[in-house]
Protein backbone atom coordinates (compact mmCIF):
# COMPACT_ATOMS: atom_id res chain seq x y z
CA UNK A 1 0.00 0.00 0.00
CA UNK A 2 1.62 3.28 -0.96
CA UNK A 3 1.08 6.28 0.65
CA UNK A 4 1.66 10.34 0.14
CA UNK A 5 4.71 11.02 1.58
CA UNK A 6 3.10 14.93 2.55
CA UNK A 7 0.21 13.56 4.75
CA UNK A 8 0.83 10.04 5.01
CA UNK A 9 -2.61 9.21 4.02
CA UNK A 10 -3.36 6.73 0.82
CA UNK A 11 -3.35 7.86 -2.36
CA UNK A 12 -5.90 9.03 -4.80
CA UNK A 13 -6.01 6.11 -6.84
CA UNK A 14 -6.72 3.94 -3.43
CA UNK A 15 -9.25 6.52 -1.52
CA UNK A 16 -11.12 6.86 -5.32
CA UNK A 17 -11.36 2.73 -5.05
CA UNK A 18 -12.43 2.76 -1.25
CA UNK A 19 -14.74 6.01 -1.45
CA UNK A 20 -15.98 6.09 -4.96
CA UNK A 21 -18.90 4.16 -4.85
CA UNK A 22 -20.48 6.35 -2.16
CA UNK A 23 -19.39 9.70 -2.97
CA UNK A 24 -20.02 9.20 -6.96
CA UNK A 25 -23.14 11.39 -7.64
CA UNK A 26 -24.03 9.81 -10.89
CA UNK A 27 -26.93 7.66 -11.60
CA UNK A 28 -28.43 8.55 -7.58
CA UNK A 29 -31.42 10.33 -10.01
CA UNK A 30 -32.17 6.84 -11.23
CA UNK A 31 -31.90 5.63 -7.75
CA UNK A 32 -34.11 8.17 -6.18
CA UNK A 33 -36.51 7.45 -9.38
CA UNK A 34 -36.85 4.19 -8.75
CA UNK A 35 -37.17 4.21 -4.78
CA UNK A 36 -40.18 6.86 -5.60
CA UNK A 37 -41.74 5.42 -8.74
CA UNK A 38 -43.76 2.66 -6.82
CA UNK A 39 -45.38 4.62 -4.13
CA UNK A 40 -45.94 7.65 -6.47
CA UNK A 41 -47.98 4.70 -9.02
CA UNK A 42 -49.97 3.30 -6.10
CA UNK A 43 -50.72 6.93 -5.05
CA UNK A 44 -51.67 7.81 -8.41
CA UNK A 45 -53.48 4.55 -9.09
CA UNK A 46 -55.56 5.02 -5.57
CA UNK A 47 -56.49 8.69 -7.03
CA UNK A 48 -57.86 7.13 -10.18
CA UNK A 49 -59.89 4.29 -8.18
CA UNK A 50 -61.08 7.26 -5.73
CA UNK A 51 -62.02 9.41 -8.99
CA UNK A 52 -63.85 6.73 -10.98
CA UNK A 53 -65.83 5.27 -7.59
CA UNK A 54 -67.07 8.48 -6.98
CA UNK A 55 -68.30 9.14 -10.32
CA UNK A 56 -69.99 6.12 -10.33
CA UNK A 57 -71.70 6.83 -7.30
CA UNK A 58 -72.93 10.23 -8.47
CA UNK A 59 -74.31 8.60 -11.73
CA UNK A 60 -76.13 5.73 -9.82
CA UNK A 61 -77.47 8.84 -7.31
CA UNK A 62 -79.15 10.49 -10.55
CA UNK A 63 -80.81 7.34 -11.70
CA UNK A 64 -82.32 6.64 -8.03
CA UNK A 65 -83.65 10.41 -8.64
CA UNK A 66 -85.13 9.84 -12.16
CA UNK A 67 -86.47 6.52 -11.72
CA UNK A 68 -88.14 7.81 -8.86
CA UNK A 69 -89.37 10.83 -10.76
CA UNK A 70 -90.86 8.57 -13.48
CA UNK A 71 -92.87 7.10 -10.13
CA UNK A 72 -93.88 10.09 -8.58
CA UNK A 73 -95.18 11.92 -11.80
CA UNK A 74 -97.20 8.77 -12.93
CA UNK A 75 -94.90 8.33 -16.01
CA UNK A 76 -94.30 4.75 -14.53
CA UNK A 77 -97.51 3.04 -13.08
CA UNK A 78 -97.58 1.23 -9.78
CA UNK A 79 -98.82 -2.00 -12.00
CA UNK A 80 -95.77 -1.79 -14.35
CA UNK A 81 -93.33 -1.51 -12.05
CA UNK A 82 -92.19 -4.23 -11.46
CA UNK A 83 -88.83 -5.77 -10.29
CA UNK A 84 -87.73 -6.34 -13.59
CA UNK A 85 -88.57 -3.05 -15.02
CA UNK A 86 -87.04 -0.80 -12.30
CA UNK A 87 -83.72 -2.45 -12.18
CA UNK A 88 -83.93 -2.03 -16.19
CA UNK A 89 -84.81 1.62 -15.92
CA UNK A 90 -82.09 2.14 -13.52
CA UNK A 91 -79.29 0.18 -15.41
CA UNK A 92 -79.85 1.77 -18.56
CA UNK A 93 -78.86 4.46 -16.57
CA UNK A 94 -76.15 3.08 -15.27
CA UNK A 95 -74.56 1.44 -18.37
CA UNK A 96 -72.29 4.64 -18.69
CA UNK A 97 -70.12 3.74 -15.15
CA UNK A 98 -70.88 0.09 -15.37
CA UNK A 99 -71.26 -3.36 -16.59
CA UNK A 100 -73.49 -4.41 -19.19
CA UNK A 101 -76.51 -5.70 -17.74
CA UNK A 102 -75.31 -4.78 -14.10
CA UNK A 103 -73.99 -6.80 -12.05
CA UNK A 104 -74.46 -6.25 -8.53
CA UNK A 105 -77.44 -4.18 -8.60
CA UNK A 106 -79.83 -4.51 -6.08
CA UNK A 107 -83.37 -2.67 -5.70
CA UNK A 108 -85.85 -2.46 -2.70
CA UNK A 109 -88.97 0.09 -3.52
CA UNK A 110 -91.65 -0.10 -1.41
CA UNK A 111 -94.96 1.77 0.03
CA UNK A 112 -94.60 3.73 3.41
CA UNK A 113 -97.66 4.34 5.93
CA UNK A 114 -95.76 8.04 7.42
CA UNK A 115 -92.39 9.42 6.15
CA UNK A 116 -91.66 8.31 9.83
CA UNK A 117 -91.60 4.73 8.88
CA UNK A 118 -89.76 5.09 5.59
CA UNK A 119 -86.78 7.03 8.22
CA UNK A 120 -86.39 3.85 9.91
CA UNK A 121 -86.02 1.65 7.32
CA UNK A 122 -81.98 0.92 6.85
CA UNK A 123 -79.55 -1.77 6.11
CA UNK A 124 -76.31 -3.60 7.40
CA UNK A 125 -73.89 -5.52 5.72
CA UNK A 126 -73.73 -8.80 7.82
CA UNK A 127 -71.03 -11.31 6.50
CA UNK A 128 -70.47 -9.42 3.44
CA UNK A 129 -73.73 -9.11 2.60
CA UNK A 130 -76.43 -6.76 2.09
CA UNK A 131 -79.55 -7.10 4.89
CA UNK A 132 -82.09 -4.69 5.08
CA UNK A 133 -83.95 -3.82 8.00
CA UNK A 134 -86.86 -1.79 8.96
CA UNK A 135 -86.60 -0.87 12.82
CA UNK A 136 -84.45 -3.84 14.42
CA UNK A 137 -86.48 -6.01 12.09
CA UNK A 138 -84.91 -7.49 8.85
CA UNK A 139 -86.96 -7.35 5.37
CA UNK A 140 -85.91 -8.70 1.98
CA UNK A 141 -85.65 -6.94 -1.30
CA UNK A 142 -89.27 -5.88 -3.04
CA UNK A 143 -90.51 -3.49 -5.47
CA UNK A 144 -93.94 -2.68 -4.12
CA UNK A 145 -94.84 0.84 -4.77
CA UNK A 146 -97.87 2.78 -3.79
CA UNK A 147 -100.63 4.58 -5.89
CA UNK A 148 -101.73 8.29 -6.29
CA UNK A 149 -100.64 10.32 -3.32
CA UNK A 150 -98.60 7.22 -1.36
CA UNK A 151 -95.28 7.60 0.73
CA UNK A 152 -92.69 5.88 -1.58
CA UNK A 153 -88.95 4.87 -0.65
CA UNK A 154 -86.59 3.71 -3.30
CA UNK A 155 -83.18 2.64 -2.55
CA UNK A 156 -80.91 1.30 -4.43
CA UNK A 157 -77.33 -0.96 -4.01
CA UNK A 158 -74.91 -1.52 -6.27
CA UNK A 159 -71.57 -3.43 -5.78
CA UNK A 160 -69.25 -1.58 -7.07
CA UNK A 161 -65.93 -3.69 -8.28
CA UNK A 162 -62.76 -2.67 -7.03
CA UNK A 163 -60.11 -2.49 -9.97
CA UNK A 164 -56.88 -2.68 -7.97
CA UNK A 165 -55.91 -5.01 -6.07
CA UNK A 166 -54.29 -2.90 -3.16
CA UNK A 167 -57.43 -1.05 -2.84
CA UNK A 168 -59.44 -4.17 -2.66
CA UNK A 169 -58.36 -4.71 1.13
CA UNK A 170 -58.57 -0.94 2.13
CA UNK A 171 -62.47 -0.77 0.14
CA UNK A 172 -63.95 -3.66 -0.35
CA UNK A 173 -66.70 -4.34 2.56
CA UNK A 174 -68.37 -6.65 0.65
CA UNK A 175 -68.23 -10.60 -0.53
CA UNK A 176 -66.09 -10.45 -3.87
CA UNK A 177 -63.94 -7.65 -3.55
CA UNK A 178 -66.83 -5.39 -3.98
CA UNK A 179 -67.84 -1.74 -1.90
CA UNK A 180 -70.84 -0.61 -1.59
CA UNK A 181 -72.50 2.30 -3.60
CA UNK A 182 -75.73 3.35 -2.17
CA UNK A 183 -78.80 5.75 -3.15
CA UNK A 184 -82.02 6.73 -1.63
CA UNK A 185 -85.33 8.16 -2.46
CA UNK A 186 -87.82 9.34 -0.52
CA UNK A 187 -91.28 10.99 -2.31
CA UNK A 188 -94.49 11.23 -1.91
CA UNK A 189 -96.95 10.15 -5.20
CA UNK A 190 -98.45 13.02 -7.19
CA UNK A 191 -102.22 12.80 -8.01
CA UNK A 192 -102.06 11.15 -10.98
């Protein structure tokens, strides 16, 4: 090992060898890059997931409010609607945000006595599941609604797919993977 006969330290050629390495600046751009590149994706990517969920919330909010328009105004008859009709009235709505023929949509429309009753009607998700419940009683899904001048409540789930995986455990509240999206109605019927 040679060393300066001034200091008595190593030479250059031996501290550029031993020190090099970590005092070399080039390349530490590509190293920062990369050390930041994943967590700026997965904050990027849970932006998107946040963006898009919320949009498809809004979107399945203004279907609950025309559907339920069509019902109050008469434009859909208590005798037409029927299960079948008022999820099809609310998915083509929906087809914009979501699958074709929409998957995870769920409907409960039903006749109130008092606007009093209709507040206490809720739901829990039990197991993953949707279960509806009206006081500390449970009900299943109908579409029952009322004639001219009724109390009406329509509410209406859908479960919404979460598209990346590391959102799925931080989301997803339901069986599948899926969250909940949820929209409510409440109206009385217009002489009609």
């Amino acid at each position: 090992m040679s060393k300066d006969p001034v200091s008595g330290k190593g030479t250059d050629r031996e501290a550029g060898t031993r020190h090099g390495f970590f005092s070399d600046k080039r390349g530490s751009t590509a190293i920062e890059f990369a050390m930041l590149a994943i967590p700026f994706a997965l904050l990027i990517f849970a932006i998107l997931e946040s963006c898009i969920s919320f949009a498809g919330q809004e979107v399945m909010a203004n279907a609950a409010d025309d559907v339920a328009r069509q019902l109050r105004t008469g434009q859909i008859q208590p005798a037409a609607a029927t299960s079948t009709a008022i999820n099809q009235a609310i998915c083509n709505e929906l087809q914009i945000m979501v699958a074709q023929n929409c998957p995870g949509l769920l409907v409960d429309l039903r006749q109130y006595s008092t606007f009093t009753d209709a507040a206490a009607a809720g739901f829990q998700i039990v197991n993953g599941d949707i279960q509806l419940t009206q006081g500390t009683a449970t009900t299943t899904f109908t579409v029952a609604p009322g004639p001219s001048g009724s109390k009406n409540m329509l509410r209406v789930f859908y479960k919404w797919p979460v598209m990346t995986d590391f959102m799925a455990k931080s989301m997803a509240n339901l069986n599948g993977g899926n969250t909940l999206h949820f929209a409510s109605v409440t109206w009385q019927n217009e002489p009609f």
